[in-house]
N, C-alpha and C. Protein backbone atom coordinates (compact mmCIF):
# COMPACT_ATOMS: atom_id res chain seq x y z
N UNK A 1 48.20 289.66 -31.40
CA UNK A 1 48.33 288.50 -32.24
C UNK A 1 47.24 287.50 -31.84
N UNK A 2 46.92 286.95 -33.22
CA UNK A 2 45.76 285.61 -32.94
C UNK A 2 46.10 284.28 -32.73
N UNK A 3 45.55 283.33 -32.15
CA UNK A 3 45.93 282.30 -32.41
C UNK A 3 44.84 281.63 -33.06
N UNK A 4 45.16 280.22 -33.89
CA UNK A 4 44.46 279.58 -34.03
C UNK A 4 44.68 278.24 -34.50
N UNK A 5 44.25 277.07 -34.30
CA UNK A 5 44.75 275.98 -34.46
C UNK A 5 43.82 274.99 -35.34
N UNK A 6 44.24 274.45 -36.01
CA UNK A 6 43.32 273.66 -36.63
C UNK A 6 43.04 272.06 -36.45
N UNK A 7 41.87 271.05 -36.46
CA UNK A 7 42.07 270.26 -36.00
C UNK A 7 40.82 269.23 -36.80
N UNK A 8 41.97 268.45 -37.64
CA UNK A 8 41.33 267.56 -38.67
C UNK A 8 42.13 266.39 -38.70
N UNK A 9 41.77 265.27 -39.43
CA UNK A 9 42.63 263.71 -39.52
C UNK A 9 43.65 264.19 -39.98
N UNK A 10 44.12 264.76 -40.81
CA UNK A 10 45.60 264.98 -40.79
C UNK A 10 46.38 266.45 -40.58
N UNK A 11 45.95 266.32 -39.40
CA UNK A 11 46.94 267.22 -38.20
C UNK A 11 47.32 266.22 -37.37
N UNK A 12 48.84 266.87 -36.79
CA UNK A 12 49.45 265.76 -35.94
C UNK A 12 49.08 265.65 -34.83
N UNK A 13 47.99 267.12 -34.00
CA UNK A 13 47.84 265.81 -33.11
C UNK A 13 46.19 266.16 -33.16
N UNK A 14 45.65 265.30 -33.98
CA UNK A 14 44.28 265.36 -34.36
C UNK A 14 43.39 264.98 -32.76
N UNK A 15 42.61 265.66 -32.36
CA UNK A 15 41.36 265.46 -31.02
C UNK A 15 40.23 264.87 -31.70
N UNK A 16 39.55 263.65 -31.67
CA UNK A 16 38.38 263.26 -32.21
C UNK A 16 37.48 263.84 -31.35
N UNK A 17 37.80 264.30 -29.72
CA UNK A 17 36.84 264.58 -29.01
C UNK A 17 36.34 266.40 -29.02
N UNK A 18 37.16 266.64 -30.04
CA UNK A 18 36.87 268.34 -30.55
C UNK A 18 36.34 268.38 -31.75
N UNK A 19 35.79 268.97 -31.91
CA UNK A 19 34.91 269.57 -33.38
C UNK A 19 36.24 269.42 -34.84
N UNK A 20 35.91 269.30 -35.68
CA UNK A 20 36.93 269.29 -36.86
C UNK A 20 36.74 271.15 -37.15
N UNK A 21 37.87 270.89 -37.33
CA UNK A 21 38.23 272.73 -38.17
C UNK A 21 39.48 272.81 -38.82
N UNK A 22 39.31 273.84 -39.76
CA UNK A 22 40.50 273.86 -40.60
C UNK A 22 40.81 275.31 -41.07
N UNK A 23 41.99 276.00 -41.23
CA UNK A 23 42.80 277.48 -41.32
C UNK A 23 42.53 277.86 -42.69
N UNK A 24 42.22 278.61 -43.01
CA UNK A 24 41.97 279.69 -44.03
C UNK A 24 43.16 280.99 -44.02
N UNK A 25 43.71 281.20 -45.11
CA UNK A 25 44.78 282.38 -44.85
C UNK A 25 43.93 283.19 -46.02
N UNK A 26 43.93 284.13 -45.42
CA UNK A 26 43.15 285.61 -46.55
C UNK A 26 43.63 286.84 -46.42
N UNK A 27 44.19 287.25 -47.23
CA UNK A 27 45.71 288.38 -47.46
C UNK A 27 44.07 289.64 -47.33
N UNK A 28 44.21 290.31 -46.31
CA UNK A 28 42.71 291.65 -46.38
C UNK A 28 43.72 292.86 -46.54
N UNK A 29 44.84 292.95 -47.11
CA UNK A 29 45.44 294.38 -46.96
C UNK A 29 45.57 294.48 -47.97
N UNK A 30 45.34 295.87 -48.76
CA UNK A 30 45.30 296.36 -49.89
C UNK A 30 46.31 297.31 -49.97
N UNK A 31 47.34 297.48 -50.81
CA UNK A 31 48.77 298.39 -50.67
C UNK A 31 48.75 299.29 -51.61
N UNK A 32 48.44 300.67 -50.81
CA UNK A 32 48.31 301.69 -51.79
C UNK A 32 49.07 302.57 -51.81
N UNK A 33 49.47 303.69 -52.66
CA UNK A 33 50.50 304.76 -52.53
C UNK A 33 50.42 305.84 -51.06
N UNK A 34 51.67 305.53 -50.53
CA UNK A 34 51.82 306.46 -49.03
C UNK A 34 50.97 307.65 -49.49
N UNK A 35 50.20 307.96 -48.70
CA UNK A 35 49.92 309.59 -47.98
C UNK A 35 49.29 309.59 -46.91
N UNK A 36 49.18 310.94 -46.28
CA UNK A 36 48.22 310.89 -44.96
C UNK A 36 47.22 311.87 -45.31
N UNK A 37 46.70 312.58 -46.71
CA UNK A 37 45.31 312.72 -46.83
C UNK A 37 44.17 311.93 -46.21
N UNK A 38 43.27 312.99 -45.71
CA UNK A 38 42.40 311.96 -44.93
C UNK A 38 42.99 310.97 -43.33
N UNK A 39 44.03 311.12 -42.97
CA UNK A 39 44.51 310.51 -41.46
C UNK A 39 43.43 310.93 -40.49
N UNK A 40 43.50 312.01 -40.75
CA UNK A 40 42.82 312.85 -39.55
C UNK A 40 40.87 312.54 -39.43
N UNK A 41 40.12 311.94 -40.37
CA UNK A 41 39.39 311.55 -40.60
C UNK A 41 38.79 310.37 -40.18
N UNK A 42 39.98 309.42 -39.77
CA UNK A 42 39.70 308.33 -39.65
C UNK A 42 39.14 308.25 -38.20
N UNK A 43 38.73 306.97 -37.77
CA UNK A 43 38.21 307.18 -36.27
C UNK A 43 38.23 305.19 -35.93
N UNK A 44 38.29 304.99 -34.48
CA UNK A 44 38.39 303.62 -34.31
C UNK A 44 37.19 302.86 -35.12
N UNK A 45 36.13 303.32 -35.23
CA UNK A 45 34.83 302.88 -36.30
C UNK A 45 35.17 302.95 -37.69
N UNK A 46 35.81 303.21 -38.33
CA UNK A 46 36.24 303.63 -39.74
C UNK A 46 36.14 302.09 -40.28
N UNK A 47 35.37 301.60 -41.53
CA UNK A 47 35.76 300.62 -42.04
C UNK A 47 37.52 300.49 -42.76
N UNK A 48 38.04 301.39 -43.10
CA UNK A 48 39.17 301.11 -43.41
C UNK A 48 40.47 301.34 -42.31
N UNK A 49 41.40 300.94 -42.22
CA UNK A 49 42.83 301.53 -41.38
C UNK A 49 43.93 301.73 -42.46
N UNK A 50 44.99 302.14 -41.62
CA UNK A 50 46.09 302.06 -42.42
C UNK A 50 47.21 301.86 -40.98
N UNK A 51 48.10 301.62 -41.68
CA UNK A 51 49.77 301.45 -41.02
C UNK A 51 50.65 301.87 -41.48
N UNK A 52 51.25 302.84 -40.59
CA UNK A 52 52.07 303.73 -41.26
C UNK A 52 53.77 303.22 -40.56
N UNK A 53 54.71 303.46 -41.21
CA UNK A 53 55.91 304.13 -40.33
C UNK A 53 56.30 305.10 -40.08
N UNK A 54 56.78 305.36 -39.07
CA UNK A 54 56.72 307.11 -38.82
C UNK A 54 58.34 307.29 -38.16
N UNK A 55 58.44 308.68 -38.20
CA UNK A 55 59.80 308.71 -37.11
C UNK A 55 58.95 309.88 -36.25
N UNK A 56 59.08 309.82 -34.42
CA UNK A 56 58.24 310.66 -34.02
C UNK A 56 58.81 311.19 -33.22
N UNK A 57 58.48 312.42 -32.84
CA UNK A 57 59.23 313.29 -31.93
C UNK A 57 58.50 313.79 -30.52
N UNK A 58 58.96 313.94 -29.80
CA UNK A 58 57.76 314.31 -28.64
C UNK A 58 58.39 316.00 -28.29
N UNK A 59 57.20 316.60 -28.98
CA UNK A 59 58.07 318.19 -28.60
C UNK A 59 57.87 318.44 -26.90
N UNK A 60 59.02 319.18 -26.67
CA UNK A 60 59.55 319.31 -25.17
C UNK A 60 58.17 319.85 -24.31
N UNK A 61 57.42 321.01 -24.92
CA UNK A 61 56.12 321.45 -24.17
C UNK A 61 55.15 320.39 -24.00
N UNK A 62 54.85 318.96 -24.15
CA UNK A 62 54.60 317.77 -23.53
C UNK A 62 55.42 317.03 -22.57
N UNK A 63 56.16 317.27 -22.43
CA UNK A 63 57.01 316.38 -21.46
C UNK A 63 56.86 316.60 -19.96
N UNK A 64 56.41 317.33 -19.71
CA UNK A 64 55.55 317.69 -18.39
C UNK A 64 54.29 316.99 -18.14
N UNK A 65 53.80 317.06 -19.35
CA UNK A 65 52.26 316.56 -18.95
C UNK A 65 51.88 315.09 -19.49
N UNK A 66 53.26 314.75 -20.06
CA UNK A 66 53.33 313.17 -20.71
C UNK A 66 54.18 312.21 -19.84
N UNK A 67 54.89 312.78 -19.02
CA UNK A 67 56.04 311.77 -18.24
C UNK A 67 55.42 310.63 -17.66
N UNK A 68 54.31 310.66 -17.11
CA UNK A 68 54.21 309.74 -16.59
C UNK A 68 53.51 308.34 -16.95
N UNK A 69 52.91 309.01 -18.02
CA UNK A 69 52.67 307.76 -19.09
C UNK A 69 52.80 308.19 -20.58
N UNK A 70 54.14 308.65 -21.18
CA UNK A 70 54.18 308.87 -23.08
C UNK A 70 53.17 307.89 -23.85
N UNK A 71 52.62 308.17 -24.52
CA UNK A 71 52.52 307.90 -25.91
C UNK A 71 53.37 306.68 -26.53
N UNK A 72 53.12 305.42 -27.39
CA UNK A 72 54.02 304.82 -28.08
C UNK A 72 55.04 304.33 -27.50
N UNK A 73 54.95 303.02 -26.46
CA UNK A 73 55.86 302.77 -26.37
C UNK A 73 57.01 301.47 -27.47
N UNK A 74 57.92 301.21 -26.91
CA UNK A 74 58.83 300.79 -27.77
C UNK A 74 59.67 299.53 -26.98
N UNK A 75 60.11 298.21 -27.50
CA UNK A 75 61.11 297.52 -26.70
C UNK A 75 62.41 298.56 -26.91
N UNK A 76 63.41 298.10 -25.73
CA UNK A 76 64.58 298.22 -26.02
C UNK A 76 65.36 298.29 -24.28
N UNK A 77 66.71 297.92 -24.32
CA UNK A 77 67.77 297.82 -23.08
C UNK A 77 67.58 298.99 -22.30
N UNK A 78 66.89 299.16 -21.03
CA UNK A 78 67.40 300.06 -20.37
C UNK A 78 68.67 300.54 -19.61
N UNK A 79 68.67 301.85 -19.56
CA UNK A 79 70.49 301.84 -19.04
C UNK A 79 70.66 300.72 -17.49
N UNK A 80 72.10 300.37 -17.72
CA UNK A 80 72.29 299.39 -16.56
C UNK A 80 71.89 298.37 -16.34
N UNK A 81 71.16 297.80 -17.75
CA UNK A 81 70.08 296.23 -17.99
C UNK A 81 70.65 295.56 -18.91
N UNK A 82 70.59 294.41 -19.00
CA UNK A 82 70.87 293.36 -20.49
C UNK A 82 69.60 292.83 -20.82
N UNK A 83 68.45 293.11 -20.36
CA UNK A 83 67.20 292.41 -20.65
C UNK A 83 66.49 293.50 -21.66
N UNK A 84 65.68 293.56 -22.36
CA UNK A 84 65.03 294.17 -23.30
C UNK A 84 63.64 293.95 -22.43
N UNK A 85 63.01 295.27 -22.73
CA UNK A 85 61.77 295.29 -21.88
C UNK A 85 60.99 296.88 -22.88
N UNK A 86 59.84 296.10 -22.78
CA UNK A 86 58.71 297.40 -23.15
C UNK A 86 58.81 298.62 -22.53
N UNK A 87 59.65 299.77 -23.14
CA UNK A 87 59.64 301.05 -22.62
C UNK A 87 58.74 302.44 -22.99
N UNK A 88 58.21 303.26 -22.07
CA UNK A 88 57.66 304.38 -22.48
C UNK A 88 58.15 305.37 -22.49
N UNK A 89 59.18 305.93 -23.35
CA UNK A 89 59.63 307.01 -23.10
C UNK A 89 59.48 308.62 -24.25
N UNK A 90 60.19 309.51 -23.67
CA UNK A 90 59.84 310.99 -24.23
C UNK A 90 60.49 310.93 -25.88
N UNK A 91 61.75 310.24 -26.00
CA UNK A 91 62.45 309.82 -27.18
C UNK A 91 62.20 310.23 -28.25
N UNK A 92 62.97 310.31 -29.18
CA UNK A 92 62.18 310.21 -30.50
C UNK A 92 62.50 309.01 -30.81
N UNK A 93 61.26 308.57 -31.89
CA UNK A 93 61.36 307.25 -31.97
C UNK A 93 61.57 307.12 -33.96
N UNK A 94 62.23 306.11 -34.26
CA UNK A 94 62.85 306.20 -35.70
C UNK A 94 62.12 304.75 -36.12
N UNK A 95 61.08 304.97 -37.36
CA UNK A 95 61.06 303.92 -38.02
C UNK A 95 59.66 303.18 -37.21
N UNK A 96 58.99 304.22 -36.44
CA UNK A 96 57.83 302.98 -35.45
C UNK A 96 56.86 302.96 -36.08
N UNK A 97 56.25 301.77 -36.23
CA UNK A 97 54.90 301.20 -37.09
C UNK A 97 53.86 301.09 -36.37
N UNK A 98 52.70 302.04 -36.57
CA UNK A 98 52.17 302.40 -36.07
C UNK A 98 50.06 302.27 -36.76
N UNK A 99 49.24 302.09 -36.71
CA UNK A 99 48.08 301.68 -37.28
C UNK A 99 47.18 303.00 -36.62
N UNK A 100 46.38 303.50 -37.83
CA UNK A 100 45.87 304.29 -37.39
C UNK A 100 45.00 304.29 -35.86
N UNK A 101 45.08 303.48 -35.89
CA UNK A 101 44.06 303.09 -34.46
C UNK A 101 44.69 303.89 -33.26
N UNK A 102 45.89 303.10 -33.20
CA UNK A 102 46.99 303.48 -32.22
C UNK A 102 47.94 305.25 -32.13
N UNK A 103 48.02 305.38 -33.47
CA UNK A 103 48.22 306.83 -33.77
C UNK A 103 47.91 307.87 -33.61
N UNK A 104 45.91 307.73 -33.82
CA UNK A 104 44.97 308.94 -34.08
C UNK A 104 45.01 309.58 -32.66
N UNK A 105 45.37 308.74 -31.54
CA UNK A 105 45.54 310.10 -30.02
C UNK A 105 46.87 310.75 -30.27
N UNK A 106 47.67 310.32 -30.18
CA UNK A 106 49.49 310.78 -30.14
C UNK A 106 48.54 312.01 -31.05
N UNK A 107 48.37 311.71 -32.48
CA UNK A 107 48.33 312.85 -33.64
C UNK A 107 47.76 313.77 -32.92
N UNK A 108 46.32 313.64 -32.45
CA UNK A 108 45.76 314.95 -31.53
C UNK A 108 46.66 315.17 -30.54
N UNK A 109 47.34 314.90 -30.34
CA UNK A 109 47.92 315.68 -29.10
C UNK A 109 48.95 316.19 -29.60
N UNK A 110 49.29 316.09 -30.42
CA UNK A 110 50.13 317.30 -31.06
C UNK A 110 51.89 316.56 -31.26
N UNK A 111 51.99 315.36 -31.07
CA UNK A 111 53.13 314.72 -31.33
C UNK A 111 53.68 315.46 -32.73
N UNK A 112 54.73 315.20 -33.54
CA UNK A 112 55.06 315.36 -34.69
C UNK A 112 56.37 314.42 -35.40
């Protein structure tokens, strides 16, 4: 996530001793019909991305060679906790939103 703040005479707490600036919102996502033609194509250089939701599975013949750091992690309660904390686990995961960026290793490695 970005931040950014803007800072002109009417913002509340306006700095005369900072430069004036002001926020621009510009919708850059274009919403097109789901497929994953072409996924496999894409690369962190790609002028375009996409974001997908997925439900993912980690087949068992990785779990040896993934334990110690999976793929995708996820919040959620670990057993014996009330705190919610960033977990990495073997799981399947239901519903995770995911950007090609972040995806295109899991996919080579054979996730499904």
């Amino acid at each position: 996530m970005r931040y950014a703040k803007a800072n002109h005479k009417k913002t509340p707490d306006y700095d005369q001793a900072n430069p004036k600036s002001w926020l621009i919102y510009q919708d850059w996502f274009k919403w097109v019909e789901p497929t994953l033609d072409g996924l496999n194509n894409l690369t962190n250089t790609s002028p375009l991305g996409r974001i997908y939701e997925v439900d993912i599975f980690y087949p068992q013949e990785l779990h040896d060679k993934h334990n110690d750091l999976p793929f995708l992690p996820q919040n959620g309660i670990p057993t014996g906790s009330e705190v919610k904390k960033l977990m990495e686990t073997l799981e399947p995961k239901k519903n995770y939103i995911v950007t090609t960026v972040i995806y295109s290793k899991p996919l080579k490695t054979a996730l499904k």
